[in-house]
C-alpha atoms as a PDB file:
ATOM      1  CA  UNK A   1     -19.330 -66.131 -52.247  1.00  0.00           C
ATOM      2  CA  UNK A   2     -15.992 -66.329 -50.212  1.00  0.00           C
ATOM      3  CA  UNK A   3     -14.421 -64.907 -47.186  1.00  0.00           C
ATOM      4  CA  UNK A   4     -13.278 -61.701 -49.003  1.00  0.00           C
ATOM      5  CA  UNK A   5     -12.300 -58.790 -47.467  1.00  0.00           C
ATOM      6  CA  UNK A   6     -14.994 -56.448 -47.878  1.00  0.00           C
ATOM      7  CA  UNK A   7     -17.934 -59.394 -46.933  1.00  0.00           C
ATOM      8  CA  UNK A   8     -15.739 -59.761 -43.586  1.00  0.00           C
ATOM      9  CA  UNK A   9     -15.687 -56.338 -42.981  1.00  0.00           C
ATOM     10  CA  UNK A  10     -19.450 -55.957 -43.297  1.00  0.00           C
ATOM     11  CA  UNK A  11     -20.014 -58.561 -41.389  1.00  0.00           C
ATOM     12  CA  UNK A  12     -18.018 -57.722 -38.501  1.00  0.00           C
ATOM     13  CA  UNK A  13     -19.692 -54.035 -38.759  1.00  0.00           C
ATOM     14  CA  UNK A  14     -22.786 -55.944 -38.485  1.00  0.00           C
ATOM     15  CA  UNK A  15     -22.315 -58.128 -35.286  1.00  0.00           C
ATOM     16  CA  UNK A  16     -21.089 -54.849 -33.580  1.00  0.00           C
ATOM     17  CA  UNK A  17     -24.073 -53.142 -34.518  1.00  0.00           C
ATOM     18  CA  UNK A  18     -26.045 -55.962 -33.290  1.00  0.00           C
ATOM     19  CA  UNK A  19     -24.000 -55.828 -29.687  1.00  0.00           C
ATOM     20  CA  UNK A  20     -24.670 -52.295 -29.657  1.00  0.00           C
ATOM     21  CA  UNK A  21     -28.362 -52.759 -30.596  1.00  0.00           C
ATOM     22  CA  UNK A  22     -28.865 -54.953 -28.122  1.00  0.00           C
ATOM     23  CA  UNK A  23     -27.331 -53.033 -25.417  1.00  0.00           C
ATOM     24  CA  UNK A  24     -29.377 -50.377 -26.808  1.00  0.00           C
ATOM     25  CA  UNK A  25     -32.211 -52.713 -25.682  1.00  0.00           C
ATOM     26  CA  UNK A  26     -31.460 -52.782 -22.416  1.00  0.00           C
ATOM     27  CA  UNK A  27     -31.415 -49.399 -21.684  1.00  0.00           C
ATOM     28  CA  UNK A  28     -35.351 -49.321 -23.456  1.00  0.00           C
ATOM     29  CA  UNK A  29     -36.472 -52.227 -21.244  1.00  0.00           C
ATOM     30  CA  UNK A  30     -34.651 -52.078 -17.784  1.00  0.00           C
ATOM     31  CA  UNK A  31     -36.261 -48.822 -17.244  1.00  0.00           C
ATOM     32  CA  UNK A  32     -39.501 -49.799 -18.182  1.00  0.00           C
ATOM     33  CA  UNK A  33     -39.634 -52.620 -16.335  1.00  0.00           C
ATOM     34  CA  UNK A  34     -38.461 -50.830 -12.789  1.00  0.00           C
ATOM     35  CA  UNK A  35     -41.858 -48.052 -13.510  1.00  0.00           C
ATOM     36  CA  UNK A  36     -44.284 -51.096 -14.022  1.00  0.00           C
ATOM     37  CA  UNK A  37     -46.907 -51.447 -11.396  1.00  0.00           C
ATOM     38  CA  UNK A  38     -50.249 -52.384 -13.320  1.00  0.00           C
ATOM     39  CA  UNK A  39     -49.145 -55.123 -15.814  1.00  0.00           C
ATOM     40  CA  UNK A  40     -47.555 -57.614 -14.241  1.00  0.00           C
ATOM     41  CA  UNK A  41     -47.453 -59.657 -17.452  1.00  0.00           C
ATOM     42  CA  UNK A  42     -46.065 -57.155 -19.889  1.00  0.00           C
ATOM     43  CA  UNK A  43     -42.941 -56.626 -16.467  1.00  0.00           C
ATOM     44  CA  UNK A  44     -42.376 -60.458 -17.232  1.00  0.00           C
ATOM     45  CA  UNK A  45     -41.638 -60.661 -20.422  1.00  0.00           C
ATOM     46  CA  UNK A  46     -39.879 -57.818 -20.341  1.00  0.00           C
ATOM     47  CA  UNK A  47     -37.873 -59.389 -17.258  1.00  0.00           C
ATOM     48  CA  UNK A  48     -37.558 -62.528 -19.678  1.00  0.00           C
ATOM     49  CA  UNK A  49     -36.666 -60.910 -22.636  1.00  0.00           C
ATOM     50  CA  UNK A  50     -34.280 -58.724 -20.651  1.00  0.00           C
ATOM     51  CA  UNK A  51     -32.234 -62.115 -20.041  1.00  0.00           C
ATOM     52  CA  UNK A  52     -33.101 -63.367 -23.627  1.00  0.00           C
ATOM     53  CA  UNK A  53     -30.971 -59.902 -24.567  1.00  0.00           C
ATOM     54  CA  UNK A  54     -28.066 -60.606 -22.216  1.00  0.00           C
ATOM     55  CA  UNK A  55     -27.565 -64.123 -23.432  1.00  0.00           C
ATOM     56  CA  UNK A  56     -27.832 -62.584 -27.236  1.00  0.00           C
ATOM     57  CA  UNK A  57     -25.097 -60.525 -26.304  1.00  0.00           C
ATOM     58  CA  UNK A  58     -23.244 -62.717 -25.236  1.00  0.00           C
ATOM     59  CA  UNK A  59     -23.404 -64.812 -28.537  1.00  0.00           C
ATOM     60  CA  UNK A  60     -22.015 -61.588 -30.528  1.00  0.00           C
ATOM     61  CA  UNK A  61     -19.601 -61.511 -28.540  1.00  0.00           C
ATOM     62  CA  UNK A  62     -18.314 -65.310 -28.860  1.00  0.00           C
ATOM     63  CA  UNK A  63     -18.932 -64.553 -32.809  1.00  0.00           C
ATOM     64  CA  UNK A  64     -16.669 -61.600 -32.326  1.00  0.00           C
ATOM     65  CA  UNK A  65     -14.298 -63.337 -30.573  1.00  0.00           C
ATOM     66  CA  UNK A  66     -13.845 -65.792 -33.333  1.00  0.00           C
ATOM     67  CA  UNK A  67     -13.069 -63.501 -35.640  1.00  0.00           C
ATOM     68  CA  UNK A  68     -10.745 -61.697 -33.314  1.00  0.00           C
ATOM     69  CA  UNK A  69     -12.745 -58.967 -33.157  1.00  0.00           C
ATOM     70  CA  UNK A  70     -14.248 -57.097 -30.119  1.00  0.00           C
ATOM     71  CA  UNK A  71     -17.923 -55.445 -29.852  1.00  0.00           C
ATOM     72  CA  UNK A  72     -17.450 -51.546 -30.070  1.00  0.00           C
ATOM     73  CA  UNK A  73     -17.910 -49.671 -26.915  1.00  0.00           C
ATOM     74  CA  UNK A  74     -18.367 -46.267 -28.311  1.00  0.00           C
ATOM     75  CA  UNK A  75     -21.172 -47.633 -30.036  1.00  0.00           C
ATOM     76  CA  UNK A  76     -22.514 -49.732 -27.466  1.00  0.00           C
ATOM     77  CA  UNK A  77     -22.161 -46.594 -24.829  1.00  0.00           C
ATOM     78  CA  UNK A  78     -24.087 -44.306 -27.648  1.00  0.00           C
ATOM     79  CA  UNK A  79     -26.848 -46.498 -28.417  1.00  0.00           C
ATOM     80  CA  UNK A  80     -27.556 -47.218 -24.384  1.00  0.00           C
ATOM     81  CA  UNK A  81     -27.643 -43.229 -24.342  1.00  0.00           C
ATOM     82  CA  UNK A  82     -30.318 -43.086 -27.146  1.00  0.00           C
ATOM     83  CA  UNK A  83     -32.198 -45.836 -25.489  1.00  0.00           C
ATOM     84  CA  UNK A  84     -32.624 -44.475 -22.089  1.00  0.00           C
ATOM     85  CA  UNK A  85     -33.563 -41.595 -23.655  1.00  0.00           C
ATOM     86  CA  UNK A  86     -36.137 -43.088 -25.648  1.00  0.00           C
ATOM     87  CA  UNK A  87     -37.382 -44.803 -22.413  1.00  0.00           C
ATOM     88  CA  UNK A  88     -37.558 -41.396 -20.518  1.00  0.00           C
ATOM     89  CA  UNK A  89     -38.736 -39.722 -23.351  1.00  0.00           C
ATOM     90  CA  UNK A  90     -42.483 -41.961 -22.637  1.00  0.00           C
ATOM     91  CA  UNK A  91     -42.289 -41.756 -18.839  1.00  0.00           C
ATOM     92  CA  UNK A  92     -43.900 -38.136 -19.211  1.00  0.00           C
ATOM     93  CA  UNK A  93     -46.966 -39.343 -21.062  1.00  0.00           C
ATOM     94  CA  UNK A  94     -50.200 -40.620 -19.889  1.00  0.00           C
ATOM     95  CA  UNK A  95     -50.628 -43.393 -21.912  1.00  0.00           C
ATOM     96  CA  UNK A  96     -46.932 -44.769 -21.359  1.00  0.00           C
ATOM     97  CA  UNK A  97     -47.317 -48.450 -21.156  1.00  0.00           C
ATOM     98  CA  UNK A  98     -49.221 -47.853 -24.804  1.00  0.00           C
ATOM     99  CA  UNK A  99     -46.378 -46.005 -26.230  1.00  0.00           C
ATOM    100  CA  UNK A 100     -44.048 -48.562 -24.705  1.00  0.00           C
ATOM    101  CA  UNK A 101     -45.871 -51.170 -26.108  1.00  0.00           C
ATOM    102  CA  UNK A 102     -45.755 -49.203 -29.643  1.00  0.00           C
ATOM    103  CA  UNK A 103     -42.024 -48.827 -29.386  1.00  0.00           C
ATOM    104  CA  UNK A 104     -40.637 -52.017 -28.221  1.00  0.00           C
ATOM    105  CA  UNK A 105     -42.922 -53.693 -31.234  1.00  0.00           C
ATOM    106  CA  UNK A 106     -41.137 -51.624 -33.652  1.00  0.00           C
ATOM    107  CA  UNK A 107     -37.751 -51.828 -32.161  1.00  0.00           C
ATOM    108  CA  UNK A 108     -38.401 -55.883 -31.905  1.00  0.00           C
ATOM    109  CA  UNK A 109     -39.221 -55.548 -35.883  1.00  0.00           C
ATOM    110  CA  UNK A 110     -36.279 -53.765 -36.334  1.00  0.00           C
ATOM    111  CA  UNK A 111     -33.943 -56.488 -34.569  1.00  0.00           C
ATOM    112  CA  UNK A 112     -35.646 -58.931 -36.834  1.00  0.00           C
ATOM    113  CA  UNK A 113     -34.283 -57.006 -39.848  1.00  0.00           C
ATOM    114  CA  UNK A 114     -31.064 -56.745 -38.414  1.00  0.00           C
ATOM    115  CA  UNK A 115     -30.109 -60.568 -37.704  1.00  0.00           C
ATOM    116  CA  UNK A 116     -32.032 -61.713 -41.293  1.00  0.00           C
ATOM    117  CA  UNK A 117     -29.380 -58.954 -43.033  1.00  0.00           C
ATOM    118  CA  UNK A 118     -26.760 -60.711 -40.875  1.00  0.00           C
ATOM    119  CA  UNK A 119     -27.535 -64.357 -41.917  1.00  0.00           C
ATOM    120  CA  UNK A 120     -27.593 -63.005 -45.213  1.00  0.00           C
ATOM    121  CA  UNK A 121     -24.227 -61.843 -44.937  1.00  0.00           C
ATOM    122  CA  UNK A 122     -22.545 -65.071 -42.747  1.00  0.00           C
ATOM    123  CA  UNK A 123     -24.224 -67.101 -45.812  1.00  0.00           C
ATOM    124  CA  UNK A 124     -22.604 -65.084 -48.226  1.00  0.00           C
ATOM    125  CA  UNK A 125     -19.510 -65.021 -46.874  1.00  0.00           C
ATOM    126  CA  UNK A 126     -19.000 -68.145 -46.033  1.00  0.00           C
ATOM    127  CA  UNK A 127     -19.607 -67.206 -41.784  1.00  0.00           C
ATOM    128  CA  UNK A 128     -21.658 -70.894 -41.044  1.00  0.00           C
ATOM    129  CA  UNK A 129     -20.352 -71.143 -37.809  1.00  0.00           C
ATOM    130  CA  UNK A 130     -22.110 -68.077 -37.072  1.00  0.00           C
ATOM    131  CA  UNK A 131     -25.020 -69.215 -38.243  1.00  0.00           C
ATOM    132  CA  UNK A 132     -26.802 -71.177 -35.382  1.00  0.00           C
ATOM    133  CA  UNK A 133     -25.930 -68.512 -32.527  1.00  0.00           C
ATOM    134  CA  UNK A 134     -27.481 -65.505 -34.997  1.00  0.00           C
ATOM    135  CA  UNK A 135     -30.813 -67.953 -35.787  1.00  0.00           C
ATOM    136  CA  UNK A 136     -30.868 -68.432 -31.978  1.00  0.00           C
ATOM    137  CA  UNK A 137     -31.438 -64.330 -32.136  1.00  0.00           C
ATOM    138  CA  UNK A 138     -33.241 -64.031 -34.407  1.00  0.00           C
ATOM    139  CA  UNK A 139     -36.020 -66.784 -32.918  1.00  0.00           C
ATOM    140  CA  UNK A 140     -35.838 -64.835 -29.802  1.00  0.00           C
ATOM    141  CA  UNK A 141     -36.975 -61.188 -31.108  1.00  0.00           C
ATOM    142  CA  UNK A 142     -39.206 -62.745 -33.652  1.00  0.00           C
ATOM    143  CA  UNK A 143     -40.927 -64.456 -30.042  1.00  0.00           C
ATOM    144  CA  UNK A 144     -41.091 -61.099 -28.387  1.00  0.00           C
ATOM    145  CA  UNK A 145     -42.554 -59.206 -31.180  1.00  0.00           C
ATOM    146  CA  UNK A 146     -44.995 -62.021 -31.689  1.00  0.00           C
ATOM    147  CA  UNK A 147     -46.181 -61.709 -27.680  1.00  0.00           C
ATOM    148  CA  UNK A 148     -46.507 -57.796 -28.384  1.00  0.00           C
ATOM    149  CA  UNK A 149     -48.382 -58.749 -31.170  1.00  0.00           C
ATOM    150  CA  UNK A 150     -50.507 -60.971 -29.574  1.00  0.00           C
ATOM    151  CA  UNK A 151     -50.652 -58.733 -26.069  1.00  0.00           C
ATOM    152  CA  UNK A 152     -51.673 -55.446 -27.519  1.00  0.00           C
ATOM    153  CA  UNK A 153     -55.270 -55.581 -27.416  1.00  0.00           C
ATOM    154  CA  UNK A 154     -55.130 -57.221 -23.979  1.00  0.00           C
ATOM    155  CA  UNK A 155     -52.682 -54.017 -22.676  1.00  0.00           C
ATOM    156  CA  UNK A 156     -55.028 -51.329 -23.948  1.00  0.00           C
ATOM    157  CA  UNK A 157     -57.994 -52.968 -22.724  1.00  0.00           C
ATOM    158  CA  UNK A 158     -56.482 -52.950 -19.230  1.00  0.00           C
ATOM    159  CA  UNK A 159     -55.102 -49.005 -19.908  1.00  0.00           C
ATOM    160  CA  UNK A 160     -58.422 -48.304 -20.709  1.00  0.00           C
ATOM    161  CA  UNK A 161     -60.515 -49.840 -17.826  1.00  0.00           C
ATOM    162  CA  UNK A 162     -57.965 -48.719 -15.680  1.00  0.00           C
ATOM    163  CA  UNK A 163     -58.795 -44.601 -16.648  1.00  0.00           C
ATOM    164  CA  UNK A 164     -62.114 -45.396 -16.821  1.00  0.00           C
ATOM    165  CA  UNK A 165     -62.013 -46.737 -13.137  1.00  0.00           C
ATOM    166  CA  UNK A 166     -60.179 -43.982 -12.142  1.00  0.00           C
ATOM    167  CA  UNK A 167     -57.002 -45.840 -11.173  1.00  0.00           C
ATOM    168  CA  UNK A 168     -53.318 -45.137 -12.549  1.00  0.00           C
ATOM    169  CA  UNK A 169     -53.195 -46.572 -15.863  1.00  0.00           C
ATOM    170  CA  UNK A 170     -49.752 -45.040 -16.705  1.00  0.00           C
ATOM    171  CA  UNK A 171     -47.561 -48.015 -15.889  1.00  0.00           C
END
């Protein structure tokens, strides 16, 4: 399939919903990572992945640019909203570095859909230049979901020994 019209138009909708995604991301893991006191690992990653996200960014917006298009800031400015409130949302329950946990796993899942719809759409029309910087993104959040995967049971065994000992498990 060619260049046509519509398949540019969806993919341009596309990248800005990824820009906007990711600065959604942000505003789920800066937060988090400033009320971490009790999982020093999970506040690296997150530190990591926090730079991972800013570096994503900026490969929409060099996609963008080649197109001679521009990220959407009424989009990026109402996904940050619904992302800091998603992150303040968990800073009222006990178990917050669980839910956290929970969230940011599905969230990283949902990312993953995101850039495998957009390489499906830069194939079809015809986008290969784009190709590379979205596979870089993709590899990223596919590498942070996998450490949540692979982190869970070690979090919630420390939440855990940490109530039992009596000590702030929260964060």
């Amino acid at each position: 399939m060619a260049d046509t019209s519509a398949t540019r138009e969806i993919f341009v909708t596309g990248l800005k919903n990824a820009h906007a995604m990711e600065n959604q991301a942000l505003s789920i893991m800066k937060p988090q990572v400033s009320r971490i006191e009790n999982y020093p690992e999970v506040a690296r990653r997150l530190e990591e992945h926090i730079r991972e996200t800013e570096g994503q960014m900026t490969r929409l917006e060099e996609l963008l640019q080649q197109l001679d298009e521009s990220h959407s800031s009424m989009k990026d400015m109402a996904l940050s909203f619904t992302g800091a409130m998603a992150a303040m949302g968990h800073t009222i329950a006990g178990d917050e570095i669980l839910k956290n946990s929970f969230a940011n796993f599905a969230f990283e899942n949902f990312e993953i859909a995101a850039y495998k719809s957009l390489l499906a759409v830069a194939e079809l029309g015809g986008f290969q230049s784009a190709t590379s910087a979205l596979q870089a993104n993709l590899q990223e959040e596919q590498n942070m979901a996998k450490w949540i995967d692979d982190n869970l049971h070690t979090v919630t065994t420390r939440f855990v020994e940490l109530r039992e000992a009596g000590e702030s498990a929260k964060v």
